[in-house]
N, C-alpha and C. Protein backbone atom coordinates (compact mmCIF):
# COMPACT_ATOMS: atom_id res chain seq x y z
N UNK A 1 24.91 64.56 -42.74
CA UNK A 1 25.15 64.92 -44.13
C UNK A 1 24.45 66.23 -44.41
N UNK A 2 25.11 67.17 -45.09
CA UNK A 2 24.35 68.71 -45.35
C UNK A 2 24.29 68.89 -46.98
N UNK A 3 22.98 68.92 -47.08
CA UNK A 3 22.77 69.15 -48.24
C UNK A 3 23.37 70.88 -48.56
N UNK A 4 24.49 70.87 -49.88
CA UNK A 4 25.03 72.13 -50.47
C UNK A 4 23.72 72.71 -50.87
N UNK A 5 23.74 74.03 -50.46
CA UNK A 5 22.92 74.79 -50.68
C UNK A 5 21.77 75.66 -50.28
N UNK A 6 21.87 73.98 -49.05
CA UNK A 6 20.88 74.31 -48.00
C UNK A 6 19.58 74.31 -48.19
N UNK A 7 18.45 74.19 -47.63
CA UNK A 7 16.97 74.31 -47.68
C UNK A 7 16.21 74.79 -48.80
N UNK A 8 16.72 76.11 -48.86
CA UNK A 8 16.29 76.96 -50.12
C UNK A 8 16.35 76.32 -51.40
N UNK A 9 17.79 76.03 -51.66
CA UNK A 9 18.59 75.27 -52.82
C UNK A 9 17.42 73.73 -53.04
N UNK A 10 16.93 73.46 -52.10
CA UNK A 10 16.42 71.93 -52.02
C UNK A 10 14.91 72.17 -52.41
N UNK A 11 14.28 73.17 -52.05
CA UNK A 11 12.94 73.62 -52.01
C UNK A 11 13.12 74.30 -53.78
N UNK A 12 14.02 75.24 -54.41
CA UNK A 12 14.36 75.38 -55.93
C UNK A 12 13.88 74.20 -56.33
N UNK A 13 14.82 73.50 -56.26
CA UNK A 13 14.74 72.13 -57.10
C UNK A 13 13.62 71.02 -57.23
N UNK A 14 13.09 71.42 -55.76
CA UNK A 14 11.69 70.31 -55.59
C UNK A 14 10.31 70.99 -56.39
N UNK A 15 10.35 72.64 -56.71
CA UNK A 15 9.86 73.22 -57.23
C UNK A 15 10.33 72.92 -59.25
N UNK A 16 11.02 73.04 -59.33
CA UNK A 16 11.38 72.93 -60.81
C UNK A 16 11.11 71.68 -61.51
N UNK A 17 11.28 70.47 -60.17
CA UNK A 17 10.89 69.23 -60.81
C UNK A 17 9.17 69.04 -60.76
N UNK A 18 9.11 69.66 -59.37
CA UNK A 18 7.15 69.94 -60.06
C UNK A 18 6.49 70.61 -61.34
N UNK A 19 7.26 71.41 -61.77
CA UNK A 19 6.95 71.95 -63.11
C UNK A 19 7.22 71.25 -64.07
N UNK A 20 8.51 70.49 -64.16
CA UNK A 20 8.63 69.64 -65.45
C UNK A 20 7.90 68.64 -65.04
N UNK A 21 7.44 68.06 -63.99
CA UNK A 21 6.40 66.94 -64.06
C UNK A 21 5.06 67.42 -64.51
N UNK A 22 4.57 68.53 -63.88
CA UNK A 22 3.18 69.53 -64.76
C UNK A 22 3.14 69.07 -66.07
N UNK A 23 4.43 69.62 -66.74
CA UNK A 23 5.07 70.38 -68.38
C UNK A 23 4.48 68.68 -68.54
N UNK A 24 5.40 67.69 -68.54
CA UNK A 24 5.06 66.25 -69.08
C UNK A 24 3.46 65.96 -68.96
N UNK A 25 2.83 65.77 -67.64
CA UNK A 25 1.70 65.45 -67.82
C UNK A 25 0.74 65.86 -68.49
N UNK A 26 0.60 67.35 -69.16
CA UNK A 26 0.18 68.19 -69.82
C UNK A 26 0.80 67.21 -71.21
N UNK A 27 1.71 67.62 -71.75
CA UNK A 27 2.36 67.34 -72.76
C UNK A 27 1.58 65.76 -73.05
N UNK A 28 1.32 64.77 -71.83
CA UNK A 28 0.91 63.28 -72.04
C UNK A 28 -0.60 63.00 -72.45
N UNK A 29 -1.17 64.70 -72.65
CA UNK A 29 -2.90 63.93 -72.61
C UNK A 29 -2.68 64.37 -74.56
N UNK A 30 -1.59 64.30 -74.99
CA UNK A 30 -1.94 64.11 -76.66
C UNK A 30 -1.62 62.63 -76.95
N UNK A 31 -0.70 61.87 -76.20
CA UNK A 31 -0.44 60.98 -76.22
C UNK A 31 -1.63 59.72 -75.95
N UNK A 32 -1.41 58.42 -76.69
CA UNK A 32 -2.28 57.79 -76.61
C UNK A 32 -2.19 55.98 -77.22
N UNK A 33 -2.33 55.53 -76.17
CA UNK A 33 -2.33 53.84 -76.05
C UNK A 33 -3.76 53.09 -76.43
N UNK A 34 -3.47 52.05 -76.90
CA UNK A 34 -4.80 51.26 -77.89
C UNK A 34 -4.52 50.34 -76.79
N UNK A 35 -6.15 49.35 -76.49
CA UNK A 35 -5.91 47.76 -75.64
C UNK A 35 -7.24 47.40 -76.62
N UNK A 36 -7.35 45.95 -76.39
CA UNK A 36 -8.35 45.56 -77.16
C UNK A 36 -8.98 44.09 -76.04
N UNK A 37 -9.84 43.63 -76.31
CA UNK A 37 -10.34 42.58 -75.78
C UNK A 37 -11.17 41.17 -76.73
N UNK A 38 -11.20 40.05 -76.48
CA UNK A 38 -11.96 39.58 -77.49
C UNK A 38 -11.53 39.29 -78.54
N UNK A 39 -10.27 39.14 -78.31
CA UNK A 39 -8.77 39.29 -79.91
C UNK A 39 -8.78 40.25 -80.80
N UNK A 40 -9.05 41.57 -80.09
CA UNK A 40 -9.29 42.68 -80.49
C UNK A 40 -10.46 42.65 -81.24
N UNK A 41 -11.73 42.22 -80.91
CA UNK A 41 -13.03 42.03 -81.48
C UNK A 41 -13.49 43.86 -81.00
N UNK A 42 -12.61 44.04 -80.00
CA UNK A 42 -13.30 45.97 -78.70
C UNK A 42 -11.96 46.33 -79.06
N UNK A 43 -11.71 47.29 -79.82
CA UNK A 43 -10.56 48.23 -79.21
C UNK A 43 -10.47 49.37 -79.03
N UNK A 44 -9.87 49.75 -78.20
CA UNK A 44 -9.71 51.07 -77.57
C UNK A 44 -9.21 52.03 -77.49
N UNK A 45 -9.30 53.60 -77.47
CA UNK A 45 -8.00 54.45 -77.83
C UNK A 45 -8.13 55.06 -76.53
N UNK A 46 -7.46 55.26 -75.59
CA UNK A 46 -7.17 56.05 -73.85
C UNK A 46 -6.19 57.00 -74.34
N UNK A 47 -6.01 58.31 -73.53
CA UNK A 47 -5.32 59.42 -74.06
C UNK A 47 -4.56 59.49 -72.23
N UNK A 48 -3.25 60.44 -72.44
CA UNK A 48 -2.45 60.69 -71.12
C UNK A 48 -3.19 61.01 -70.42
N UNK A 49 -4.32 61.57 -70.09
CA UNK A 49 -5.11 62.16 -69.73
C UNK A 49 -6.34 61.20 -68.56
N UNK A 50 -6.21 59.40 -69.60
CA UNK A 50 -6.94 59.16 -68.81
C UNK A 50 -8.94 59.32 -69.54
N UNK A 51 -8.35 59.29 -70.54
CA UNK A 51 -9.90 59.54 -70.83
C UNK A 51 -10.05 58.95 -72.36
N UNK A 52 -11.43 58.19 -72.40
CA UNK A 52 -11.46 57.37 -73.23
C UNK A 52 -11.45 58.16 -74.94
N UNK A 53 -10.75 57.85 -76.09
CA UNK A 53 -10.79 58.49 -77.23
C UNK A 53 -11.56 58.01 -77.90
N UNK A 54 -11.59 56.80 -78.09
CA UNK A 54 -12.21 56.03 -78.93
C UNK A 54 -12.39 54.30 -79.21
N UNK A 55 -13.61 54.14 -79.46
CA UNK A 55 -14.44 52.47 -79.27
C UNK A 55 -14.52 52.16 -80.70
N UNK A 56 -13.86 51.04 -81.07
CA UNK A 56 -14.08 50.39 -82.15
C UNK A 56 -14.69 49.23 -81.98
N UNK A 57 -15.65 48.19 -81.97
CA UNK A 57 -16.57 47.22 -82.60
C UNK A 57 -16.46 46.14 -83.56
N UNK A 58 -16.12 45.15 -83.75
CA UNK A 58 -15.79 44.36 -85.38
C UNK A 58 -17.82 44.19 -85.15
N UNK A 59 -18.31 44.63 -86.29
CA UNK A 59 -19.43 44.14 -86.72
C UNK A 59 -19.80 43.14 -87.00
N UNK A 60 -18.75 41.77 -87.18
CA UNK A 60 -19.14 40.88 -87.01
C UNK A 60 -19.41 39.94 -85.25
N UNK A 61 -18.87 40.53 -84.39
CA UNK A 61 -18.70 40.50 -82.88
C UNK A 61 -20.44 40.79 -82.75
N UNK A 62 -21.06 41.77 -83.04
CA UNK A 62 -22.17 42.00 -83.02
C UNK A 62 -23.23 40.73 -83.65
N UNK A 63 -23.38 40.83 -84.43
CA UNK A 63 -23.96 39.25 -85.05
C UNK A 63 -23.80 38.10 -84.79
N UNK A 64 -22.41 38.01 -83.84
CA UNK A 64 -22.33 36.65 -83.24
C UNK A 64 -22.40 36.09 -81.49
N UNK A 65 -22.44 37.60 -81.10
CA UNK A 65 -22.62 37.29 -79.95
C UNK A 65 -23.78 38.18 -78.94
N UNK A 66 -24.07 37.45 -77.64
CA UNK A 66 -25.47 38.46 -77.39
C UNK A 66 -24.65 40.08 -76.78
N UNK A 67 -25.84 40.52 -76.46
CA UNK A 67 -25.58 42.11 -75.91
C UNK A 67 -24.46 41.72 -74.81
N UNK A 68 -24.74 41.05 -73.66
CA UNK A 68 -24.42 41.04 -72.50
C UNK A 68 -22.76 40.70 -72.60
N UNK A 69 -22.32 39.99 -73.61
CA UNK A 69 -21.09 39.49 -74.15
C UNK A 69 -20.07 40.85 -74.42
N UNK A 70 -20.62 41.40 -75.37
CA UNK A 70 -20.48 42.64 -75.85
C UNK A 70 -20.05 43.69 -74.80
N UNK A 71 -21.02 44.13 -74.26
CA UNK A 71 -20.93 44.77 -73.34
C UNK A 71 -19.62 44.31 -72.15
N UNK A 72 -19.49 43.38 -71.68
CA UNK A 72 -17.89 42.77 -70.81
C UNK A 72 -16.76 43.12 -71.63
N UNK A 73 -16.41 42.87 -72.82
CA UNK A 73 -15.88 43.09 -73.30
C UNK A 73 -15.23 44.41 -74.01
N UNK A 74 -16.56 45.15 -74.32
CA UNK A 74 -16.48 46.89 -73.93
C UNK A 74 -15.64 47.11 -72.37
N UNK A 75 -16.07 46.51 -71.66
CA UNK A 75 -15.14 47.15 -70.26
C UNK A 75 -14.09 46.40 -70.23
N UNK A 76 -13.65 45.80 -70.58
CA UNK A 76 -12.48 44.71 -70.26
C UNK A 76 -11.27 45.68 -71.66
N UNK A 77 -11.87 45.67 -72.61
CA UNK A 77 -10.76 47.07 -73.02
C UNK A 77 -11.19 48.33 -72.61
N UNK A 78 -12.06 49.16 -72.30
CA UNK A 78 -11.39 49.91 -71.51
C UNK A 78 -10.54 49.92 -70.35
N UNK A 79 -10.69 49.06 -69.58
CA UNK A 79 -10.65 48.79 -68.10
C UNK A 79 -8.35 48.99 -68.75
N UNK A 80 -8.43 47.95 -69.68
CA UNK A 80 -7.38 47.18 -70.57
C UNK A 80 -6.62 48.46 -70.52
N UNK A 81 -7.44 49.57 -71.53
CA UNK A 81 -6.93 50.81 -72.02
C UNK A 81 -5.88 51.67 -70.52
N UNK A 82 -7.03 52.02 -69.76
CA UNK A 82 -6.84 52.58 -68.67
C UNK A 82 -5.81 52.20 -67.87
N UNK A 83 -5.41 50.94 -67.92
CA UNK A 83 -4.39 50.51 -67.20
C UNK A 83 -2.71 50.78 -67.70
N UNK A 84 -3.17 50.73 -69.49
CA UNK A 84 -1.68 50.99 -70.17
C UNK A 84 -1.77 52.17 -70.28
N UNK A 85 -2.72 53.54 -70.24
CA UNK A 85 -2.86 54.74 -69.59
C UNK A 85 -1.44 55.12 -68.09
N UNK A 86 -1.95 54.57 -67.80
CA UNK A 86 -1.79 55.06 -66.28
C UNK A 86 -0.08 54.63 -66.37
N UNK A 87 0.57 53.27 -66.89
CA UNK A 87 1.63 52.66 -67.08
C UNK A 87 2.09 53.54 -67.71
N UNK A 88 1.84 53.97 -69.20
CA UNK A 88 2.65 54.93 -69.86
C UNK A 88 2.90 56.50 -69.36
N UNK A 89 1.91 56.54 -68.12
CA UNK A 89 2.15 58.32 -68.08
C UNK A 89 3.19 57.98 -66.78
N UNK A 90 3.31 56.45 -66.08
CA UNK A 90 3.89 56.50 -64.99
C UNK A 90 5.18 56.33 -65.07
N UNK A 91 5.60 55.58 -66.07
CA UNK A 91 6.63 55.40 -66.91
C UNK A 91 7.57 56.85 -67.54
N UNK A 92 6.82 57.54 -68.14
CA UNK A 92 7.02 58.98 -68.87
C UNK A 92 7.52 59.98 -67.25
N UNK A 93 6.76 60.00 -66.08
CA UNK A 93 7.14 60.71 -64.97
C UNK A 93 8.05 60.51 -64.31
N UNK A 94 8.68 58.74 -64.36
CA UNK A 94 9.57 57.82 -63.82
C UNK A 94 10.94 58.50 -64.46
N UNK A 95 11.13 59.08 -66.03
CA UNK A 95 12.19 59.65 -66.65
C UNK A 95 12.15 60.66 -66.50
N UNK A 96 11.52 61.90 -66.07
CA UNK A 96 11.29 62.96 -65.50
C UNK A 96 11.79 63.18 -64.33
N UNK A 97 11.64 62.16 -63.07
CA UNK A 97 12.35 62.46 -61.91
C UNK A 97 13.26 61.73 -61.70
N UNK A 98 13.68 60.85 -62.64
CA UNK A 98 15.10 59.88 -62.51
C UNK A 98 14.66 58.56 -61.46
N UNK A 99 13.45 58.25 -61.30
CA UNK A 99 13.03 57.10 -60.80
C UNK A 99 12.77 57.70 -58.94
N UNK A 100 12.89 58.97 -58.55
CA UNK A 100 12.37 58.94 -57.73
C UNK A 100 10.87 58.89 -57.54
N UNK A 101 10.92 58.82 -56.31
CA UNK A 101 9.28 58.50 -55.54
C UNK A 101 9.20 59.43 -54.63
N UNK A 102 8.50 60.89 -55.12
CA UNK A 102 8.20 61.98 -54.10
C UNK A 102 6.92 61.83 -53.90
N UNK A 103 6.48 61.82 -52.90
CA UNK A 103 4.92 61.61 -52.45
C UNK A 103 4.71 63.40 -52.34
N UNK A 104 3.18 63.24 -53.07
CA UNK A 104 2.78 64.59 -53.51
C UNK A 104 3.39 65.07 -54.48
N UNK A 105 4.27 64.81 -55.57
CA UNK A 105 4.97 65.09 -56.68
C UNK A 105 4.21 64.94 -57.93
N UNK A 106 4.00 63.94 -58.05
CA UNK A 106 3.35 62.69 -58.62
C UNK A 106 1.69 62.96 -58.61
C-alpha cells in the first residue's frame, strides 16, 4: 500500500498534528476539573496543566475529625483531582487526533 504523497506528505501531517496537539494542551491548562473526598468534606480545583488550583475544607470536617483524617482525605482529592486532570486533557487530545495513538505525539 503507498501512501499518496509519499514520506514528505506523511512527515507534513505528523508535524501539523503535533502542533494542534501543542495548540490544545496549551489551550487545556485554563481549563479545570473539581474532585472532592469525604462527600466533598476536601474539594479540589486541578487545572489542564496538572497542577493543583485550589483546596477547599468544610470547617466543620475540622472540628470533627483528627489531623491525620484530614490530611488522607486532602490527598485522596487531590490524588481524585489529578486523575480527572489527566482524563480530561486525554480525552480533549483523543478529538484532536481522531482517536489515534502516536507514541511520542502525546
Amino acid at each position: 500500500m503507498k501512501f499518496r504523497g509519499g514520506m514528505s506528505e506523511l512527515m507534513r501531517q505528523a508535524s501539523r498534528l503535533q502542533r494542534k496537539v501543542a495548540t490544545r494542551k496549551e489551550e487545556l491548562k485554563t481549563s479545570t476539573v473539581e474532585a472532592g473526598a469525604g462527600n466533598d468534606k476536601v474539594k479540589v480545583v486541578v487545572n489542564g496543566a496538572h497542577e493543583l488550583v485550589s483546596i477547599a475544607i468544610d470547617p466543620d470536617l475540622l472540628k470533627q475529625e483528627d489531623l491525620g483524617m484530614v490530611q488522607d482525605l486532602i490527598v485522596a482529592a487531590v490524588n481524585a483531582g489529578m486523575t480527572k486532570s489527566t482524563e480530561m486533557v486525554e480525552a480533549e487530545i483523543e478529538k484532536v487526533t481522531g482517536g489515534m495513538s502516536i507514541p511520542g505525539l502525546v
